[in-house]
Protein backbone atom coordinates (compact mmCIF):
# COMPACT_ATOMS: atom_id res chain seq x y z
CA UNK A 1 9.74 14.10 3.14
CA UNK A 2 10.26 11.30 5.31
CA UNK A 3 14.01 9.39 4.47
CA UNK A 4 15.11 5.86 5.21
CA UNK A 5 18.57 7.64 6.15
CA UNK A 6 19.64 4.70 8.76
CA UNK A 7 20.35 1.85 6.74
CA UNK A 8 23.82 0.20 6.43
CA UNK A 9 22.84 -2.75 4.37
CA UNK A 10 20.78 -1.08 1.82
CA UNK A 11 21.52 2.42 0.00
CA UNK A 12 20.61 3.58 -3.33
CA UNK A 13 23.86 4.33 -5.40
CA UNK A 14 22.70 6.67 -8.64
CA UNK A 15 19.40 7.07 -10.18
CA UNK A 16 19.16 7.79 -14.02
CA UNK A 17 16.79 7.67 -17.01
CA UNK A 18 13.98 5.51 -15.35
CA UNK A 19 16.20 2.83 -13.51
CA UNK A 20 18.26 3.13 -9.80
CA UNK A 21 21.15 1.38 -9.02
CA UNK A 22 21.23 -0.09 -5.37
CA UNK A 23 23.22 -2.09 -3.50
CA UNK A 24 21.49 -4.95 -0.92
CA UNK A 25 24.59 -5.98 1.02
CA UNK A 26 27.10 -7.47 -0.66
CA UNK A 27 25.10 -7.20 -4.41
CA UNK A 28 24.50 -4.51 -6.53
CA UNK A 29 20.84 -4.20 -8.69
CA UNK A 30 19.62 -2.31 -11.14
CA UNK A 31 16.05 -1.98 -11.80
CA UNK A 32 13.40 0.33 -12.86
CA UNK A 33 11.62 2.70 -10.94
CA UNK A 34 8.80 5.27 -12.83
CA UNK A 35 9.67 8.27 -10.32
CA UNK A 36 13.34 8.62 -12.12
CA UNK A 37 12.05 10.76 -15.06
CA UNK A 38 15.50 12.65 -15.11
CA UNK A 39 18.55 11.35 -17.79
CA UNK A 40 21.81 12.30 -15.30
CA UNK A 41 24.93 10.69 -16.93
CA UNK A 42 25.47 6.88 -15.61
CA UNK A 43 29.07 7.26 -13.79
CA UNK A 44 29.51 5.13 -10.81
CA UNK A 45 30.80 1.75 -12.06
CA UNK A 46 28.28 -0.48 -11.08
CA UNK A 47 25.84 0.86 -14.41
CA UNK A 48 28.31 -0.99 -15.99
CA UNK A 49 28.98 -4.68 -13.63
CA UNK A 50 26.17 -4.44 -11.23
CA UNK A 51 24.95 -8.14 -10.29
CA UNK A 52 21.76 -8.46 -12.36
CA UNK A 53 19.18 -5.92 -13.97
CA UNK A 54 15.67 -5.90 -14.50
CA UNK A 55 14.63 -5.13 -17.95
CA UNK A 56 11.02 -4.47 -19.13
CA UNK A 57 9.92 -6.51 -21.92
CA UNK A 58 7.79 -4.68 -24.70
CA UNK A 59 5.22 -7.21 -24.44
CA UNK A 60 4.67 -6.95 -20.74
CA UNK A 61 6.14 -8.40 -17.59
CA UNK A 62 10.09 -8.18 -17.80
CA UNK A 63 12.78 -10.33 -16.74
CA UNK A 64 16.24 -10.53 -14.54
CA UNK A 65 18.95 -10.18 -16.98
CA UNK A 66 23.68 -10.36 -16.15
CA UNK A 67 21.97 -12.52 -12.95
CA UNK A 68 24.99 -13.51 -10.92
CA UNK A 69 22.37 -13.15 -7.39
CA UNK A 70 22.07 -15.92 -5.27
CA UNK A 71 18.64 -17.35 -4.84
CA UNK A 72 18.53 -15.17 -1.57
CA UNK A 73 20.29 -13.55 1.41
CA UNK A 74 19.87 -11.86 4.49
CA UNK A 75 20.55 -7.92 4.76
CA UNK A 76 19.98 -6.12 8.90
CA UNK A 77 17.99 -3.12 9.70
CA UNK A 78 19.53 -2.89 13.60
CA UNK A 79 18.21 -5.67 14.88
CA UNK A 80 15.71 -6.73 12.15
CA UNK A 81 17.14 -9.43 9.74
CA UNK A 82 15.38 -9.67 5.93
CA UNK A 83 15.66 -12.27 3.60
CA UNK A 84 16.35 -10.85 0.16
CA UNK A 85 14.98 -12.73 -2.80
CA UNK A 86 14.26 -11.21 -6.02
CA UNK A 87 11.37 -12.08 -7.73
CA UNK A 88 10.05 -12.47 -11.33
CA UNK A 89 8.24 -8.73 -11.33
CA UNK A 90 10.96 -6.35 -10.08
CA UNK A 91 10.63 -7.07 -6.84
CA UNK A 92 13.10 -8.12 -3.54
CA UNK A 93 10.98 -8.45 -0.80
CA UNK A 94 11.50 -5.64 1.18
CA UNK A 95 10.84 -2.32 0.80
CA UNK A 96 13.68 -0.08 2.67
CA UNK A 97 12.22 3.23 2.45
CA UNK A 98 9.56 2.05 5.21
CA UNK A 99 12.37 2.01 7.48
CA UNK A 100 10.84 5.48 8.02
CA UNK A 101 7.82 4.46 9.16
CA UNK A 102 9.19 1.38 11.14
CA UNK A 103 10.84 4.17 13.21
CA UNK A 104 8.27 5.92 14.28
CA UNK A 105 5.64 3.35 15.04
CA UNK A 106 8.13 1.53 16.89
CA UNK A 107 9.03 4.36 19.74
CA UNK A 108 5.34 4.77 20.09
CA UNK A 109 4.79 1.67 20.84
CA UNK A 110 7.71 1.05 23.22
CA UNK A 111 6.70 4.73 24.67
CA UNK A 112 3.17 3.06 24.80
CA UNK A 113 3.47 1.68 28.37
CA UNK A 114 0.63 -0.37 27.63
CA UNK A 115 0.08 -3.47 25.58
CA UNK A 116 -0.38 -3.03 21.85
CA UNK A 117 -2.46 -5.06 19.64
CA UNK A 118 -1.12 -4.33 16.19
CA UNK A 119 -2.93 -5.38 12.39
CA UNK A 120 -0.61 -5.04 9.39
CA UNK A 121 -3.02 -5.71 6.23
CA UNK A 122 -1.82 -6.34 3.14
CA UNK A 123 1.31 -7.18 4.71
CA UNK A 124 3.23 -8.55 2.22
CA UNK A 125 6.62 -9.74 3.81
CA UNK A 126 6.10 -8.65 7.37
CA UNK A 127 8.98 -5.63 7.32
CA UNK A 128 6.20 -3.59 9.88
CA UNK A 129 5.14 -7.05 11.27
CA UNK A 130 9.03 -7.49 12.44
CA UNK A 131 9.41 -4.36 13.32
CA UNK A 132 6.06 -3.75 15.44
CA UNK A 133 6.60 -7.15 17.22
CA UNK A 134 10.13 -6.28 18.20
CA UNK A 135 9.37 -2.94 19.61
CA UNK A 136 6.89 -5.27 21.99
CA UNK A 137 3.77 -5.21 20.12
CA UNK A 138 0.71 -8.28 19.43
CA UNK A 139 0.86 -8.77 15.77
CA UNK A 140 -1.97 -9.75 13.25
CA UNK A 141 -0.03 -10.09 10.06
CA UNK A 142 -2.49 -10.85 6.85
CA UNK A 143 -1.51 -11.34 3.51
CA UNK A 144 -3.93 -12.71 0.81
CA UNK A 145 -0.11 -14.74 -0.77
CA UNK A 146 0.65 -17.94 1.23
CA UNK A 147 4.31 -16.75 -0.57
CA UNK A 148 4.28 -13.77 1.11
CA UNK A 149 3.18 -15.15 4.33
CA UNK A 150 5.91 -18.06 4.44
CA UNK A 151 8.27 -15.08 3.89
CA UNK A 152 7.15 -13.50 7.19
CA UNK A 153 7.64 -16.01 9.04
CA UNK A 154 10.83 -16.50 7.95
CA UNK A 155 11.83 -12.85 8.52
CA UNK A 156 10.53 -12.93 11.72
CA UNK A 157 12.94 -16.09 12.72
CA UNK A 158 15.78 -14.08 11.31
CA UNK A 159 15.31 -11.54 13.50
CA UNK A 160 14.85 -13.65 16.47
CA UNK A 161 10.85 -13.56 16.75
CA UNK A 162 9.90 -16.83 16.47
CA UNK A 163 7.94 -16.78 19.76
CA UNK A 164 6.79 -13.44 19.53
CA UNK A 165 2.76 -12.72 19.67
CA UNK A 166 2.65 -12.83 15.57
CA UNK A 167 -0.31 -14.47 14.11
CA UNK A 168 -0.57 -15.51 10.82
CA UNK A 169 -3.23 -14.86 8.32
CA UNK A 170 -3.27 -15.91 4.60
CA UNK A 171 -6.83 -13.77 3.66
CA UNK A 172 -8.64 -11.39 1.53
CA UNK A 173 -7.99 -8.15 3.71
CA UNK A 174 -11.40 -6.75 3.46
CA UNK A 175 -13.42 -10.13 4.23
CA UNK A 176 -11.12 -10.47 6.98
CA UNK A 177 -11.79 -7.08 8.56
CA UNK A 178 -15.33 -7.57 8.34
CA UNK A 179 -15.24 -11.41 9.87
CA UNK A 180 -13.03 -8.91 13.09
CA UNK A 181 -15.82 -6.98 13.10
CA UNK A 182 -18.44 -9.46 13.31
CA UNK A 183 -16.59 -11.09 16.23
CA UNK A 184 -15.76 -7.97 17.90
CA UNK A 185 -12.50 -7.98 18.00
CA UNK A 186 -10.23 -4.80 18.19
CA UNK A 187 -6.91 -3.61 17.70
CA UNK A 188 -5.04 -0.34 18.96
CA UNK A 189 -2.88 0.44 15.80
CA UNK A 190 -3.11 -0.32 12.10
CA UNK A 191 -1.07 -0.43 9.40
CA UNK A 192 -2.07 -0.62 5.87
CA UNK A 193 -0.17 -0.77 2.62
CA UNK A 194 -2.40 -1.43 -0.29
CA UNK A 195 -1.74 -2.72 -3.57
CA UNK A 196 -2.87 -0.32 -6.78
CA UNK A 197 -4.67 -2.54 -8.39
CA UNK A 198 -5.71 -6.25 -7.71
CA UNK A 199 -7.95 -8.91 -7.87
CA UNK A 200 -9.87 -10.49 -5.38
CA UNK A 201 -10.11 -14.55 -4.49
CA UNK A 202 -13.59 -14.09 -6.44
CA UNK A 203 -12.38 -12.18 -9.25
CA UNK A 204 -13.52 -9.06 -7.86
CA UNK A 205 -11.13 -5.80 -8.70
CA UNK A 206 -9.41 -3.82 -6.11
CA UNK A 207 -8.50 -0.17 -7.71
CA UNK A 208 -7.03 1.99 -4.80
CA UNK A 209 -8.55 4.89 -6.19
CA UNK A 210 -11.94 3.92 -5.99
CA UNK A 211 -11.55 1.29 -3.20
CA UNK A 212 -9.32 3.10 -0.33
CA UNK A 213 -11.80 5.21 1.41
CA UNK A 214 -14.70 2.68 2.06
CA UNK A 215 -11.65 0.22 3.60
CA UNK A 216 -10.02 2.98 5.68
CA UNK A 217 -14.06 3.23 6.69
CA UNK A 218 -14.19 -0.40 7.10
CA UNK A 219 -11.26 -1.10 8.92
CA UNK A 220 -12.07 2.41 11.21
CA UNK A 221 -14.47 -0.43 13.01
CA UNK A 222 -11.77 -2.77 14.51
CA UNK A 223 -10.12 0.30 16.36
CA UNK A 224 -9.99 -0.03 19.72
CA UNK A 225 -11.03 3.29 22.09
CA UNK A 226 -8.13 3.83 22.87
CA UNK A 227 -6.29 3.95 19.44
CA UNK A 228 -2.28 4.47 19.20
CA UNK A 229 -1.77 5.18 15.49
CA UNK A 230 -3.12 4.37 12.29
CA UNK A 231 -0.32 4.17 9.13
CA UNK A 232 -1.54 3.79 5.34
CA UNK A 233 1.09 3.65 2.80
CA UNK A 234 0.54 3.81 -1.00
CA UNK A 235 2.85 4.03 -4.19
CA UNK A 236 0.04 4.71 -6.54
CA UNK A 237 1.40 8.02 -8.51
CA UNK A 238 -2.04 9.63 -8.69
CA UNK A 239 -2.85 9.37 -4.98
CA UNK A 240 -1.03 12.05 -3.12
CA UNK A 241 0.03 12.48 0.40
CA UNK A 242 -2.83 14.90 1.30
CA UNK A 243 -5.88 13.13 -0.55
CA UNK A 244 -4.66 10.13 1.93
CA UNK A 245 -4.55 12.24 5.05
CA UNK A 246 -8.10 14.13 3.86
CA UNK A 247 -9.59 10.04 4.00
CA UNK A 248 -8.18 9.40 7.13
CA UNK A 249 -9.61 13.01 8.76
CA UNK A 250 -12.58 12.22 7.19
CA UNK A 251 -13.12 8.54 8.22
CA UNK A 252 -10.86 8.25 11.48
CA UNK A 253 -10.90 11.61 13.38
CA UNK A 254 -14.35 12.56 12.97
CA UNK A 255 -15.64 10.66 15.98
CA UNK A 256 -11.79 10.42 17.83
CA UNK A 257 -9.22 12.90 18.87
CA UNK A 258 -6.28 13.02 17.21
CA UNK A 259 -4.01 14.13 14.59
CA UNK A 260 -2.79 13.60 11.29
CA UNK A 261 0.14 13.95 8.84
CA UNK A 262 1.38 12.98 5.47
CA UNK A 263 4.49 13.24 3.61
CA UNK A 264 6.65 11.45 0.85
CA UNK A 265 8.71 8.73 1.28
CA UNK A 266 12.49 8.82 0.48
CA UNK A 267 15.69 7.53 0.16
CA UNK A 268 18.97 9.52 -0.12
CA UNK A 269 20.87 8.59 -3.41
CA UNK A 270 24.99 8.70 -2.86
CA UNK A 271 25.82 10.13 -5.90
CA UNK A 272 23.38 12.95 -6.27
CA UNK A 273 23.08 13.68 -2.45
CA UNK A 274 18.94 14.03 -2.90
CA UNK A 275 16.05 11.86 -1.98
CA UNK A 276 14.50 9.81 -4.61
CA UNK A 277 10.64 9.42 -4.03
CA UNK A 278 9.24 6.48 -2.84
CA UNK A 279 5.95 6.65 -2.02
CA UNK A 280 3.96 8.58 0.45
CA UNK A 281 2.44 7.89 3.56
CA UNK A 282 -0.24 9.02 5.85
CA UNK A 283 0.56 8.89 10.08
CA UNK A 284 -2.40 9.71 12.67
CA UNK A 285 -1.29 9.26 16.06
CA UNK A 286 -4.67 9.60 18.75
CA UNK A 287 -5.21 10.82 21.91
């Protein structure tokens, strides 16, 4: 398993009985997460006064409930600076446990000694945008949410990247890979974190299962020849670690040299002193 184990700002405090409490800076959360099938007794305090909660709602959806958050605030990864906002579906805007993979893409493209052209699809709030572009990298952020995108930008201002090489693209990912394609234009890492399921700007629906392996196809045609890494993320319970890395064998290293791996995701949980799941991820590095 790959762990998040360097944040300061962030840390998951207990896990019990389908929820996690965290703490994001200076306020404490507690909100669901479908990996905690295990009912440990709820000690630590902050079960008990933690700043809001997410609760599910039997008909769907769910809601923040005991909200004493601000709107939003700013927690640090190093030098990387996130705006924190929760939103009306669980959400903060930032996923920590990608710290992980922020790590290692960013030493190989500072170890690069070459410019790096970097596209970060499905992007969401540019946490691998940030962190690419500060390691030195060209940036093609795209995000189908103009949100999501405004987000970004901000997050890249926090963390002192205004002027850096980012461009901004509010797009359907796939339409925009193939309109790359068409105009021939390549990139020498890629970084993908898909949603589960989705729907297009036409209606059309985007299930990871059935979708991921003609996009990792797809998007195999804006690598440049002389790739650095390719990264594809997904927190879609039936889609293991390996089935990922067999797609990206099959559709990346057939015709390049290279390797691949793929792990879990974690973070390390105070209380228990274990990692609590979070995902899993597939690296190939080429050459």
């Amino acid at each position: 398993m790959w762990i998040a184990d360097k944040w300061t700002d962030y840390k998951v405090i207990d896990t019990s009985s389908g929820e996690k409490l965290e703490s994001w800076g200076s306020y404490s959360l507690i909100r669901p997460d479908p990996q905690v099938i295990w009912k440990t007794e709820k000690k630590h305090k902050l079960w008990r006064t933690a700043d809001a909660s997410y609760r599910r709602s039997h008909s769907g959806g769910g809601a923040w409930s005991e909200n004493r958050l601000p709107e939003s605030w700013v927690i640090s990864y190093g030098s990387l600076r996130f705006l924190i906002k929760p939103m009306g579906f669980k959400h903060t805007g930032l996923f920590p446990e990608q710290a992980a993979n922020w790590d290692w893409f960013s030493e190989l493209i500072r170890r690069a000694g070459r410019p790096i052209k970097v596209l970060n699809l499905f992007a969401y709030t540019g946490g691998a945008t940030v962190a690419a572009a500060a390691a030195g990298a060209a940036v093609c952020h795209v995000d189908a949410s103009k949100g999501m995108v405004a987000q970004a930008k901000e997050n890249a201002r926090l963390s002192g990247l205004s002027d850096a090489p980012i461009r901004y693209i509010v797009d359907d990912c796939k339409k925009f890979v193939e309109r790359e394609i068409r105009r021939g234009n390549k990139y020498d890492a890629i970084i993908m974190d898909p949603p589960s399921y989705g729907r297009g700007p036409t209606g059309e629906v985007w299930k990871i299962e059935e979708n991921i392996d003609d996009l990792v196809s797809l998007v195999s045609g804006v690598l440049s020849d002389e790739p650095l890494f390719f990264l594809l993320n997904s927190y879609t319970t039936g889609l293991s670690a390996s089935t990922m890395r067999y797609i990206a064998e099959t559709r990346l290293l057939s015709a390049r040299r290279g390797k691949s791996v793929a792990d879990e995701l974690g973070l390390p949980v105070q209380e228990s002193g274990l990692a609590l799941p979070c995902g899993s991820s597939v690296r190939v590095t080429f050459g």
